[in-house]
N, C-alpha and C. Protein backbone atom coordinates (compact mmCIF):
# COMPACT_ATOMS: atom_id res chain seq x y z
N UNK A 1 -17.83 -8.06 -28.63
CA UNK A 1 -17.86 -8.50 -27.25
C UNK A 1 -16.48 -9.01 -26.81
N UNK A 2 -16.01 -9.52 -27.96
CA UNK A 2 -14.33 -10.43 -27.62
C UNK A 2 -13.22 -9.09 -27.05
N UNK A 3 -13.62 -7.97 -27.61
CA UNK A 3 -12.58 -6.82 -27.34
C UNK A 3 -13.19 -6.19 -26.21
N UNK A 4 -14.38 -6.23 -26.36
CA UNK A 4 -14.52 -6.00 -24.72
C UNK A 4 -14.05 -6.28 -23.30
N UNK A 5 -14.11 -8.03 -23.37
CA UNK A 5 -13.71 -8.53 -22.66
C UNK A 5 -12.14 -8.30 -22.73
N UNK A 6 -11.42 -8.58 -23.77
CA UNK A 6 -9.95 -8.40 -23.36
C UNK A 6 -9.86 -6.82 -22.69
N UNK A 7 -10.63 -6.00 -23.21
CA UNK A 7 -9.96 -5.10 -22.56
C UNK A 7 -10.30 -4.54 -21.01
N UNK A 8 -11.28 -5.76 -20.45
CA UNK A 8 -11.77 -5.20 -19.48
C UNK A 8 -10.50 -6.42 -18.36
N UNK A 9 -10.19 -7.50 -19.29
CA UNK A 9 -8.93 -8.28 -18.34
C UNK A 9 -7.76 -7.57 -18.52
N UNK A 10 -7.20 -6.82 -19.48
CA UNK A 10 -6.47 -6.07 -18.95
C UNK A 10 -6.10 -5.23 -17.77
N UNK A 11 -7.36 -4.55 -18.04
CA UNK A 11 -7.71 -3.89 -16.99
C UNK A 11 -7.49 -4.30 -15.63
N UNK A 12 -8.30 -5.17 -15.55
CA UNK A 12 -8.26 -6.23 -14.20
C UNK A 12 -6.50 -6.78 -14.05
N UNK A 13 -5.79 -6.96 -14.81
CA UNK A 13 -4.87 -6.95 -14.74
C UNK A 13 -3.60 -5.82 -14.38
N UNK A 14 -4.39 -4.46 -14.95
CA UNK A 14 -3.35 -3.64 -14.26
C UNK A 14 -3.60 -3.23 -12.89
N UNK A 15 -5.35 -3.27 -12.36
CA UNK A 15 -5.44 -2.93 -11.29
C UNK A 15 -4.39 -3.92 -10.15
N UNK A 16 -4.86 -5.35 -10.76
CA UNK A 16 -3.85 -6.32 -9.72
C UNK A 16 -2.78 -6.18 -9.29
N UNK A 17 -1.94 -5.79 -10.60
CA UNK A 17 -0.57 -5.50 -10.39
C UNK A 17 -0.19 -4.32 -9.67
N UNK A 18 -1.15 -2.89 -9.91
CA UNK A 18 -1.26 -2.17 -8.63
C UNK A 18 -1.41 -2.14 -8.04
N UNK A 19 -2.52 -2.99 -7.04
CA UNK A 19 -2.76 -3.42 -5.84
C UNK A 19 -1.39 -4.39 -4.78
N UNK A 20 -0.82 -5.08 -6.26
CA UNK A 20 0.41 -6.35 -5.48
C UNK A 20 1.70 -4.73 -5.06
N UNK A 21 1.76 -3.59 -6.30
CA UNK A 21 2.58 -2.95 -5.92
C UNK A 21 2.46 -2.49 -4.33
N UNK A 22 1.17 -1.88 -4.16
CA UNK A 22 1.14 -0.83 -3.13
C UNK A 22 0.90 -2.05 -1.99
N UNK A 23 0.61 -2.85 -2.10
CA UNK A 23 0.94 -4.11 -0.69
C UNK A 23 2.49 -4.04 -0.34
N UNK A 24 3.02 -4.13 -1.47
CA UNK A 24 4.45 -4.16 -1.28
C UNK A 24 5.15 -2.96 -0.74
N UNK A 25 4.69 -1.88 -1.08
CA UNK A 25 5.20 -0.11 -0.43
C UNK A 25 4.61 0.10 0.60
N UNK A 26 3.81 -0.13 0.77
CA UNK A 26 3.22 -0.14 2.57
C UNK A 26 3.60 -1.54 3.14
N UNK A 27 3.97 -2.33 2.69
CA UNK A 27 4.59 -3.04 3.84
C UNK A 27 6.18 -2.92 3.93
N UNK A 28 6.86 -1.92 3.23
CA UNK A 28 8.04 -1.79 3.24
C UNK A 28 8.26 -0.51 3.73
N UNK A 29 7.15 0.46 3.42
CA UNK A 29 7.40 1.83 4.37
C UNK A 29 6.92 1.79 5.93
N UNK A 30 7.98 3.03 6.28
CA UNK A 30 8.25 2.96 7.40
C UNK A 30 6.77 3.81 8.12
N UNK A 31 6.32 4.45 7.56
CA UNK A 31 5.17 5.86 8.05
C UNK A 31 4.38 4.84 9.24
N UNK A 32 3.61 5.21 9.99
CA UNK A 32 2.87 5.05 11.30
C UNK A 32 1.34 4.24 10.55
N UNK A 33 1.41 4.98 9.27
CA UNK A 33 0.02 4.89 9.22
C UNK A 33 0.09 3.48 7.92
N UNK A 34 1.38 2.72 8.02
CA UNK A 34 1.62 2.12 6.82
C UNK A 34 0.93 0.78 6.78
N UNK A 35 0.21 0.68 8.41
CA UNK A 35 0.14 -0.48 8.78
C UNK A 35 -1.58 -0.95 8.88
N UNK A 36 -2.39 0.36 8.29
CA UNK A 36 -3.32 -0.08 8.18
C UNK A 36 -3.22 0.18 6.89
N UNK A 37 -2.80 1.22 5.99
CA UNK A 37 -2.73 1.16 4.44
C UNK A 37 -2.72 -0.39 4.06
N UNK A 38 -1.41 -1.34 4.56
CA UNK A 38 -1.13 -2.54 4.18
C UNK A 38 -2.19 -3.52 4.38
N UNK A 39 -3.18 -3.67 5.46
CA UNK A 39 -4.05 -4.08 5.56
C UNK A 39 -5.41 -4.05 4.94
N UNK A 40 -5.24 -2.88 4.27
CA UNK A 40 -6.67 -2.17 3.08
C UNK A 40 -6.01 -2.89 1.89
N UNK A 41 -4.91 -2.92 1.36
CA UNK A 41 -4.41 -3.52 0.39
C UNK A 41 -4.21 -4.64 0.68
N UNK A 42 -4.18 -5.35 0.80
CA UNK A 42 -4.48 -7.00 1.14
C UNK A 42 -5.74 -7.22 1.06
N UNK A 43 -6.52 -6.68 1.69
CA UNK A 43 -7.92 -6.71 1.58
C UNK A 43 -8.48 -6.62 0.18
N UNK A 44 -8.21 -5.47 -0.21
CA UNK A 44 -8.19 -5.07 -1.76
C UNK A 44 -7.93 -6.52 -2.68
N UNK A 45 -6.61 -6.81 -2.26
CA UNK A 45 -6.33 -7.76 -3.23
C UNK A 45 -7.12 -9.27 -2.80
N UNK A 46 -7.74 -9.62 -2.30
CA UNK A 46 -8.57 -10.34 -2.20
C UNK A 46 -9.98 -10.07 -2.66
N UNK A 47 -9.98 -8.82 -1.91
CA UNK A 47 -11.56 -8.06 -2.57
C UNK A 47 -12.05 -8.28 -3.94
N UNK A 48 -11.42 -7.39 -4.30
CA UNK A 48 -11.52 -7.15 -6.24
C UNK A 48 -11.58 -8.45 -7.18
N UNK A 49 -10.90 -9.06 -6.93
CA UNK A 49 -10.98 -10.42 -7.82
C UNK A 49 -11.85 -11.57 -7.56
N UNK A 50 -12.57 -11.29 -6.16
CA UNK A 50 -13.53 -11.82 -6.31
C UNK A 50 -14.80 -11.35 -6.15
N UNK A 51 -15.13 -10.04 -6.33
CA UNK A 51 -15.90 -9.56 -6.85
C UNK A 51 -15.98 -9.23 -8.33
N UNK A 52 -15.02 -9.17 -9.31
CA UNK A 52 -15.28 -9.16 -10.48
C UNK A 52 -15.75 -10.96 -10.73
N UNK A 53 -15.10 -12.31 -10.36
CA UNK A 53 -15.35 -13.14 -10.07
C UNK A 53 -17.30 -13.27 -10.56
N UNK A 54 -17.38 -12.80 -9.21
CA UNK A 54 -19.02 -12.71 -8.99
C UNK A 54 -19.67 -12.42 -10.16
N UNK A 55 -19.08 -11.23 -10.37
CA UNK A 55 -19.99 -10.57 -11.54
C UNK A 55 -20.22 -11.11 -13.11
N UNK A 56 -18.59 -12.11 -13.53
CA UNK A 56 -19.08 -12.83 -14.28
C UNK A 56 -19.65 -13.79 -14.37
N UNK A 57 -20.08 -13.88 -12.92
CA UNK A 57 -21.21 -15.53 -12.80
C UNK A 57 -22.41 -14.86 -13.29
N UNK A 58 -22.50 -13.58 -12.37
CA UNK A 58 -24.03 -13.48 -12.33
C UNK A 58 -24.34 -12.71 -14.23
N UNK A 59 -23.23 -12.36 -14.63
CA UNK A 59 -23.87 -11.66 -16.53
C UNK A 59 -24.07 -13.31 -17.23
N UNK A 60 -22.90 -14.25 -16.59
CA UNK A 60 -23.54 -15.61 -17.50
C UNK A 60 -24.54 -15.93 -17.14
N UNK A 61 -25.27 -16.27 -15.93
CA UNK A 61 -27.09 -16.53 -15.66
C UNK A 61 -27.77 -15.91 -16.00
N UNK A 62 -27.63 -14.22 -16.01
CA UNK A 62 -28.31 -13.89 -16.57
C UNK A 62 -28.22 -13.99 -18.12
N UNK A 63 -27.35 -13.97 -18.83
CA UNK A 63 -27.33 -14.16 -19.97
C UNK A 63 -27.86 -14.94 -20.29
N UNK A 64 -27.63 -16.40 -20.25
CA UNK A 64 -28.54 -17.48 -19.95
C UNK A 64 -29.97 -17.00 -19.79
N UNK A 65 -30.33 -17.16 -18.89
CA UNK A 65 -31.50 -16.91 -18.27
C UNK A 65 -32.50 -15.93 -19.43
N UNK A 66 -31.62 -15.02 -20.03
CA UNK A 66 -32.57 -14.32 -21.47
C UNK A 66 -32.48 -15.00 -22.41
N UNK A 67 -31.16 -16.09 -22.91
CA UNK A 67 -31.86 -16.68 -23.95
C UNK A 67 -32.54 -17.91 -23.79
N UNK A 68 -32.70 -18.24 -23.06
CA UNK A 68 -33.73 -19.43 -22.23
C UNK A 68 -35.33 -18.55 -22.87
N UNK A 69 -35.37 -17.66 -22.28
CA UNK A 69 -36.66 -16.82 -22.21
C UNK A 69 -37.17 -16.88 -23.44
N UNK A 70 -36.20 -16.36 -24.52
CA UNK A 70 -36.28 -16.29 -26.18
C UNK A 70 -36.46 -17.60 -27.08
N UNK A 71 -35.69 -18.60 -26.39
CA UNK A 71 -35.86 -19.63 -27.09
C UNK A 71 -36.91 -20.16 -26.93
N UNK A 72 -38.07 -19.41 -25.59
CA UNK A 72 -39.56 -20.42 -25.34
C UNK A 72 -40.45 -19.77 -25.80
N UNK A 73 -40.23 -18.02 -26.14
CA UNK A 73 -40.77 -17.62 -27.00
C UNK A 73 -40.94 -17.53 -28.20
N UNK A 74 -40.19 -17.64 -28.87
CA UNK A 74 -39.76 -18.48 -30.14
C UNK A 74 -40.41 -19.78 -30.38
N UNK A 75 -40.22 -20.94 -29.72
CA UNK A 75 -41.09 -21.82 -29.45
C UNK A 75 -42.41 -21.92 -29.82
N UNK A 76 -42.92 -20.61 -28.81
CA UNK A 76 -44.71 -20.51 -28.48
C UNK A 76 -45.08 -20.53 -30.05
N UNK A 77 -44.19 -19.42 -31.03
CA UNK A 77 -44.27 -18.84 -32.06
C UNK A 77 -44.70 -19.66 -33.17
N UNK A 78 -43.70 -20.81 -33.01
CA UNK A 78 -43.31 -21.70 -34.31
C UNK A 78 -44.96 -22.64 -34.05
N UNK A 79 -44.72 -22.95 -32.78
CA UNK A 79 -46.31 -23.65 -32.08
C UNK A 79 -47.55 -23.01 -32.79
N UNK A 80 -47.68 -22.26 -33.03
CA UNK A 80 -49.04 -21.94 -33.44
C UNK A 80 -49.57 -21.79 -34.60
């Protein structure tokens, strides 16, 4: 699970750094259309990180939330 995770913050890490690039090339190119590109990337870079954000809230509750489940079944078990 430990290599999982690193390799999924990598990840998250190179997307970032691609996202900070192409903020930076659309707001430095000149093209017509650079000016909503720059605005999708900004967006982006707000977007993404807090949606991965999210997602590790919601695998820890749920994670939680199953071994909660196990430990009362387990419980019932030893109970009887």
């Amino acid at each position: 699970m430990k290599k999982l995770q690193r390799v999924l913050a990598i990840a998250g890490v190179v997307l970032l750094v691609g996202l900070y690039a192409a903020t930076l090339f659309f707001a430095l190119s000149g093209s017509p259309e650079s000016d909503g590109w720059f605005k999708a990337s900004i967006a982006c870079t707000i977007i993404v990180p807090v949606f991965l954000y999210a997602n590790m809230l919601v695998y820890k509750v749920l994670k939680n939330r199953g071994d909660t489940k196990k430990q009362l079944t387990e419980e019932d078990k030893n109970d009887d």
